[in-house]
C-alpha atoms as a PDB file:
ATOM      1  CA  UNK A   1      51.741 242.012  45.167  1.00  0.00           C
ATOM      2  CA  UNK A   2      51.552 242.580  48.731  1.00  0.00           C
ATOM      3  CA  UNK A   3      51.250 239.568  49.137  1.00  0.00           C
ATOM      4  CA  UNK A   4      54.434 238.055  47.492  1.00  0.00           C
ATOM      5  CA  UNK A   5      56.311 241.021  49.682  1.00  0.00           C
ATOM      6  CA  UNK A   6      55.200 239.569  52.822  1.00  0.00           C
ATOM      7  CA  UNK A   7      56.217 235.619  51.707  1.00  0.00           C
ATOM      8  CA  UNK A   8      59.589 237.010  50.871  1.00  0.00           C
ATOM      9  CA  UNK A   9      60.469 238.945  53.707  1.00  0.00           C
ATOM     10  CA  UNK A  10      59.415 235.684  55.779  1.00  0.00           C
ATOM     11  CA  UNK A  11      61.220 233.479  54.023  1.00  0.00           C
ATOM     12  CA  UNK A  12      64.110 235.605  54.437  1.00  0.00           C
ATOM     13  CA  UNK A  13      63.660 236.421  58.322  1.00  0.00           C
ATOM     14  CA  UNK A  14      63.361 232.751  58.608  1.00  0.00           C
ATOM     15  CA  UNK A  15      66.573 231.992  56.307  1.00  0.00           C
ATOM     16  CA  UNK A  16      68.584 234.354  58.866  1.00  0.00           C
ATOM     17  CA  UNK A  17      67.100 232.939  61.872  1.00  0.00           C
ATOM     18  CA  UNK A  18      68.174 229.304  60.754  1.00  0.00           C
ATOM     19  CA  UNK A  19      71.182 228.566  61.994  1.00  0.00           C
ATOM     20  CA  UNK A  20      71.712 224.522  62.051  1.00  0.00           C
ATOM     21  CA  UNK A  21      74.544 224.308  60.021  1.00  0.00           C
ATOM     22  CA  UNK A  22      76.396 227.190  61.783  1.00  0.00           C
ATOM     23  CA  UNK A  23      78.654 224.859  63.352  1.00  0.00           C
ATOM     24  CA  UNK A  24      78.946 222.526  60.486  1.00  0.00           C
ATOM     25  CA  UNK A  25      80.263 225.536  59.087  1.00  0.00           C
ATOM     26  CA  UNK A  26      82.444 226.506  62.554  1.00  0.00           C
ATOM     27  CA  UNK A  27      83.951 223.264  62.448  1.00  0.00           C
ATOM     28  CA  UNK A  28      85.171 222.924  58.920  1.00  0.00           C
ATOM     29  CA  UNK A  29      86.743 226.517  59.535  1.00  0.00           C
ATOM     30  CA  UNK A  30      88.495 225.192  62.301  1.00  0.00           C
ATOM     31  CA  UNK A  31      89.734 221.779  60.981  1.00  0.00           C
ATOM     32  CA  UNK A  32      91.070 224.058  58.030  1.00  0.00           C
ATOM     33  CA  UNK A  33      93.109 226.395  60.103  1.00  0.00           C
ATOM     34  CA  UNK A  34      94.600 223.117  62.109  1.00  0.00           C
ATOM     35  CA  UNK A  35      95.408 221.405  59.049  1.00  0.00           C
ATOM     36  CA  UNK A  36      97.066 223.858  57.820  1.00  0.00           C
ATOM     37  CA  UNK A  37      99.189 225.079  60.719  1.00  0.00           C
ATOM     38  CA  UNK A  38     100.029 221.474  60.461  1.00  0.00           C
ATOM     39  CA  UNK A  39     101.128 221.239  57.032  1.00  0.00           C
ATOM     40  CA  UNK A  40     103.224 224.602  57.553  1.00  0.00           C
ATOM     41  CA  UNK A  41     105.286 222.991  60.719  1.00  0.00           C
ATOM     42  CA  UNK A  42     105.724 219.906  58.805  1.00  0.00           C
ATOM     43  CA  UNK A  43     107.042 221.745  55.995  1.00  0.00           C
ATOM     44  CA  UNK A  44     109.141 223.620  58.453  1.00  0.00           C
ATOM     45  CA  UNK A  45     110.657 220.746  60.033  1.00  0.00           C
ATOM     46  CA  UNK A  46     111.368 219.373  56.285  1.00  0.00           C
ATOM     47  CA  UNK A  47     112.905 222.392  54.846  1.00  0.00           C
ATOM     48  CA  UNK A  48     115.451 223.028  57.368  1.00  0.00           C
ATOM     49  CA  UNK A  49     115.548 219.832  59.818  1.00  0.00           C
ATOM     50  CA  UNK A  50     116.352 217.105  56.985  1.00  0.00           C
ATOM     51  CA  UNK A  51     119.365 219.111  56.141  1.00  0.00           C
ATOM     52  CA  UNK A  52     121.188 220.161  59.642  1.00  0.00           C
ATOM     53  CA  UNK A  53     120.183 216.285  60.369  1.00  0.00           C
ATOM     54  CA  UNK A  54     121.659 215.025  57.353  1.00  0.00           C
ATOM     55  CA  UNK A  55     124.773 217.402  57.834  1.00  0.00           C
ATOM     56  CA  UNK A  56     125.195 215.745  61.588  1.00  0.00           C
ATOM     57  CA  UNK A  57     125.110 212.460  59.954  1.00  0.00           C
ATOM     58  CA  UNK A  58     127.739 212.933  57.597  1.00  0.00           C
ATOM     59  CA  UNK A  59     130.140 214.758  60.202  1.00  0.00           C
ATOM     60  CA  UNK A  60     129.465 211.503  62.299  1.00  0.00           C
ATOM     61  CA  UNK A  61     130.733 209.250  59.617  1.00  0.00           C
ATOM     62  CA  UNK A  62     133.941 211.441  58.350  1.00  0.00           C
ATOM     63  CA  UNK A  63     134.827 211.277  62.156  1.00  0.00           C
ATOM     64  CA  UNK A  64     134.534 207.422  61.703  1.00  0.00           C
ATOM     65  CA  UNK A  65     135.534 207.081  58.751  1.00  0.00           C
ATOM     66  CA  UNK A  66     137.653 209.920  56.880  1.00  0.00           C
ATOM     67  CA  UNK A  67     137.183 208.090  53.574  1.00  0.00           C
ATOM     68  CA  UNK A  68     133.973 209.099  53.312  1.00  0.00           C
ATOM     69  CA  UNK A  69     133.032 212.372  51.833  1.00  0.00           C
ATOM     70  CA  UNK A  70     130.099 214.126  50.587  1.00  0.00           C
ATOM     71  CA  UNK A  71     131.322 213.499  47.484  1.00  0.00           C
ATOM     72  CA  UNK A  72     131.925 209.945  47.943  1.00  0.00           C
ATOM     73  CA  UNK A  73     129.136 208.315  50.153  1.00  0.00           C
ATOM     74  CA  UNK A  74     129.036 205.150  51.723  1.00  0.00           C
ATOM     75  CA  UNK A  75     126.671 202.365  49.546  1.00  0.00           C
ATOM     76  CA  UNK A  76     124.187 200.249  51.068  1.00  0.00           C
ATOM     77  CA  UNK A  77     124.440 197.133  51.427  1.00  0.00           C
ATOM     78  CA  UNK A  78     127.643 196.932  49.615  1.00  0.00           C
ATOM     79  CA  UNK A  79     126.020 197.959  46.191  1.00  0.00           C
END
């Protein structure tokens, strides 16, 4: 019995001590946390860019044209 106490407690010292995939483990935590300040600027820029853009482009094209409307878009490529 003494025996089997011994084995375990050095298996687990030497499970502790191990540390060879600590920065397998670093990494992936890292690469995480960019991708997903990534995906949160991209949605960002998605939520609330496409629409001021699009709003800039149709303000262009009333001032050129004050046929066009919202409501009444120009078609592309004469379709």
């Amino acid at each position: 019995m003494l025996m089997s106490v011994t084995k375990l407690k050095n298996c687990l010292r030497r499970f502790a001590d191990n540390e060879s995939g600590a920065v397998t483990v670093d990494w992936v935590a890292l690469t995480a946390g960019i991708i997903v300040v990534g995906l949160a600027i991209v949605w960002y820029i998605m939520d609330q860019g496409v629409d001021v853009l699009a709003g800039k482009i149709v303000t262009g094209l009333v001032a050129v044209d004050p046929g066009i409307t919202t409501s009444n878009p120009p078609l592309i490529d004469g379709q």
